[in-house]
N, C-alpha and C. Protein backbone atom coordinates (compact mmCIF):
# COMPACT_ATOMS: atom_id res chain seq x y z
N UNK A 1 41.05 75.54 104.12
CA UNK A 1 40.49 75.16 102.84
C UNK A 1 41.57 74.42 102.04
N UNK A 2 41.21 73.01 101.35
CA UNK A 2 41.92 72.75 100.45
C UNK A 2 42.23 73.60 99.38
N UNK A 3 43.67 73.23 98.92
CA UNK A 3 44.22 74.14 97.57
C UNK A 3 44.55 73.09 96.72
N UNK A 4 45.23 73.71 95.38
CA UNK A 4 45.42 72.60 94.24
C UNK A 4 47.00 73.39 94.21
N UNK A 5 47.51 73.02 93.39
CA UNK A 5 48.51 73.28 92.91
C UNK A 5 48.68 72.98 91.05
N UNK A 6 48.07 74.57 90.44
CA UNK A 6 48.10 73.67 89.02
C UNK A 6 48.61 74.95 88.01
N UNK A 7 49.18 74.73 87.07
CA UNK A 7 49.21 75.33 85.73
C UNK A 7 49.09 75.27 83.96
N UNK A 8 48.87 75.98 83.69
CA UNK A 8 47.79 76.48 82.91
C UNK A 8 48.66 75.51 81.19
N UNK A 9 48.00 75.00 80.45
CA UNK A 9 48.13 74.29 79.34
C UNK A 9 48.77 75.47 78.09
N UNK A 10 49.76 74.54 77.83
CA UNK A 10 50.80 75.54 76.92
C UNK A 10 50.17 76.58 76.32
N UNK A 11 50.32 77.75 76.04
CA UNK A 11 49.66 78.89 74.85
C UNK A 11 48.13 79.01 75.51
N UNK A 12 47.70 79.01 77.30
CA UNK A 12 46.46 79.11 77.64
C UNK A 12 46.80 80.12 78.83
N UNK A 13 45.93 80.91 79.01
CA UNK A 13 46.34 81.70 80.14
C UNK A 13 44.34 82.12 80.69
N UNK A 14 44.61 81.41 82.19
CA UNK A 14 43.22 80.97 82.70
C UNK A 14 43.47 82.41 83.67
N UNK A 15 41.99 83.11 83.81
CA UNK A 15 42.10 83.98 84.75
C UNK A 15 41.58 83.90 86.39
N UNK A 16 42.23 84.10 87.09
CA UNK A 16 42.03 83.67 88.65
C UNK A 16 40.93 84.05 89.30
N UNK A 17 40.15 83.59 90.32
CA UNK A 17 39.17 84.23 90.59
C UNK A 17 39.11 85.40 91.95
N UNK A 18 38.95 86.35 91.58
CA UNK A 18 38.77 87.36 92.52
C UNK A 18 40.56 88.44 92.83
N UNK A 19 41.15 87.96 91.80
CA UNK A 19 42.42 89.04 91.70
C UNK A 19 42.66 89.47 89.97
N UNK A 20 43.49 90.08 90.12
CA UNK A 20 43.60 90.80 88.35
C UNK A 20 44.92 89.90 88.20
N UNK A 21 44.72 88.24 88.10
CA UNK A 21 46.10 87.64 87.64
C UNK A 21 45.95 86.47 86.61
N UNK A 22 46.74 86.35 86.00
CA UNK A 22 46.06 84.99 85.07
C UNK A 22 47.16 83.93 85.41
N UNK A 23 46.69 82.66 85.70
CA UNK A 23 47.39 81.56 85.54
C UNK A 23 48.27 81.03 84.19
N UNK A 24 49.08 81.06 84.17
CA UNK A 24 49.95 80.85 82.76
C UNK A 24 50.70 79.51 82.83
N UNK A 25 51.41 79.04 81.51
CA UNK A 25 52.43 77.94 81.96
C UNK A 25 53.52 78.35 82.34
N UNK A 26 54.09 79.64 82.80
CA UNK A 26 55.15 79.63 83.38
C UNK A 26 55.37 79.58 84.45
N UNK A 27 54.51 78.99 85.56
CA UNK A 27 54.71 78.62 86.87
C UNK A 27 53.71 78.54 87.58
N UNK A 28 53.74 77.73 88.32
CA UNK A 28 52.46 77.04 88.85
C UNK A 28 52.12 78.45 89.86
N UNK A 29 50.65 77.94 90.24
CA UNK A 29 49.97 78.56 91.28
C UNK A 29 49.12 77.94 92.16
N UNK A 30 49.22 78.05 93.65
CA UNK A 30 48.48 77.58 94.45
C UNK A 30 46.63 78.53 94.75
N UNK A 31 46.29 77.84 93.84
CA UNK A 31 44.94 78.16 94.41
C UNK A 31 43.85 77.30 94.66
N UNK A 32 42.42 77.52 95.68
CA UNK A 32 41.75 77.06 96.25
C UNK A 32 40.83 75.91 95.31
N UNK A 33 40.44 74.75 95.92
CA UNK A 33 40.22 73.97 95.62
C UNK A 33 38.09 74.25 95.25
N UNK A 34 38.12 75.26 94.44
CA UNK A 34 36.87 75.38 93.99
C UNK A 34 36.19 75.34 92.68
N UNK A 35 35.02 74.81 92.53
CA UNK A 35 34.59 74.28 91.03
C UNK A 35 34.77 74.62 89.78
N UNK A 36 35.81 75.97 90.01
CA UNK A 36 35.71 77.14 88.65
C UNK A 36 37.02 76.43 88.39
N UNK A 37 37.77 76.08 89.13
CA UNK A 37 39.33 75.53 88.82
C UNK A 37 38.94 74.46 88.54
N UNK A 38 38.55 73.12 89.25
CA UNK A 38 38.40 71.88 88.56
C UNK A 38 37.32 71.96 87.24
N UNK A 39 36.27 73.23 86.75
CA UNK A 39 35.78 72.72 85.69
C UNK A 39 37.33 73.12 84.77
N UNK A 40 38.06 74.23 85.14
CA UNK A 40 38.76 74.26 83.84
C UNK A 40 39.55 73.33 83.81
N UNK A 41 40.38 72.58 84.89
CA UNK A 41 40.98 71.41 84.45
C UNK A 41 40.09 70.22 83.76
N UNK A 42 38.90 70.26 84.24
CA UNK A 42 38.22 69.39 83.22
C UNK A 42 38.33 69.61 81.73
N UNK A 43 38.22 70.98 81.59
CA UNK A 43 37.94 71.22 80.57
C UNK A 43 39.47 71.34 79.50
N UNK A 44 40.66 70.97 80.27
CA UNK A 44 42.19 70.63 79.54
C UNK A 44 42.73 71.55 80.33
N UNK A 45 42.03 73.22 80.41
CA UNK A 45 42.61 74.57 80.24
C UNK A 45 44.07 74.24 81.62
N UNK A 46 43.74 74.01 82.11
CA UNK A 46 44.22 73.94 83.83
C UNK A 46 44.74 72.69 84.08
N UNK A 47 46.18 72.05 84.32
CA UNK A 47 47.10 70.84 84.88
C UNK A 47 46.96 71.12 86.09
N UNK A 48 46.92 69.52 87.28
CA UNK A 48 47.56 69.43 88.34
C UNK A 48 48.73 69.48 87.96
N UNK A 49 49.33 70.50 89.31
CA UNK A 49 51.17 69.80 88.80
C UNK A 49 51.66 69.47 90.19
N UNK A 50 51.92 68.28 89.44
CA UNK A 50 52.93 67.52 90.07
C UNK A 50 54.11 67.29 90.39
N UNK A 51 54.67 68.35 91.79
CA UNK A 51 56.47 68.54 91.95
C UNK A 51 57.32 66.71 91.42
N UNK A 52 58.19 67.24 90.84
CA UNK A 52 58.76 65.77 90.34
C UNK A 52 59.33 65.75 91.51
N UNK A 53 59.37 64.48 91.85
CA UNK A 53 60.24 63.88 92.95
C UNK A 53 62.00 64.19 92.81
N UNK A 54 62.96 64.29 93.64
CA UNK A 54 64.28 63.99 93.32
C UNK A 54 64.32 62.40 93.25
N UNK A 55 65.39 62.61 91.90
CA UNK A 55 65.90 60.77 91.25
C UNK A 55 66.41 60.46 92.38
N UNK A 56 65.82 58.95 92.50
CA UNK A 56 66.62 58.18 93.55
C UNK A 56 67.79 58.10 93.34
N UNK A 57 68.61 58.20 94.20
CA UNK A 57 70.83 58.07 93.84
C UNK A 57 70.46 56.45 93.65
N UNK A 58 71.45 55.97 93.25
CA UNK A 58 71.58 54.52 92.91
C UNK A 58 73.21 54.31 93.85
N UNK A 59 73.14 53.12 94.34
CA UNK A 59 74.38 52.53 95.25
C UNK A 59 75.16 51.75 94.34
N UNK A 60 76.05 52.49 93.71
CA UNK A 60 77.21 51.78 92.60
C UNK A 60 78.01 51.32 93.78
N UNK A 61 78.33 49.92 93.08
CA UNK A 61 79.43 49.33 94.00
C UNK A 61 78.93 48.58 94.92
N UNK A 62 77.42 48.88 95.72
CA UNK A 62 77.07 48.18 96.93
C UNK A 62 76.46 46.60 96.00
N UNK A 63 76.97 45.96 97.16
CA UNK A 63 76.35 43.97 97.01
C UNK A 63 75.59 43.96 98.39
N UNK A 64 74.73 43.31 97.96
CA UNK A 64 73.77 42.72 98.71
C UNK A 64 73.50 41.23 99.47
């Protein structure tokens, strides 16, 4: 089954379906990619999150 990877909009705490846990903004959670999660991201409550990439290093000094 697809999953999402999302957490919860500052000062919102969304409750999970089928465990006693709530999604919060203090750290993401992987859960299943089903309509109760995308309505609440519709609905603001719920972010995809998106791991930031590592900054590209930059080549000081290199010529091309």
């Amino acid at each position: 089954m697809k999953t999402l990877t999302v957490i919860a909009r500052r000062g919102v705490a969304v409750p999970m379906l089928g465990v006693r846990a709530m999604i919060t903004d203090a750290a993401p959670k992987e859960v299943p990619d089903l309509p109760y999660y995308r309505r609440r991201m519709a609905d603001g409550d719920l972010l995809l999150w998106e791991n930031p990439a590592p900054a590209a290093k930059s080549k000081k000094g290199s010529k091309e």
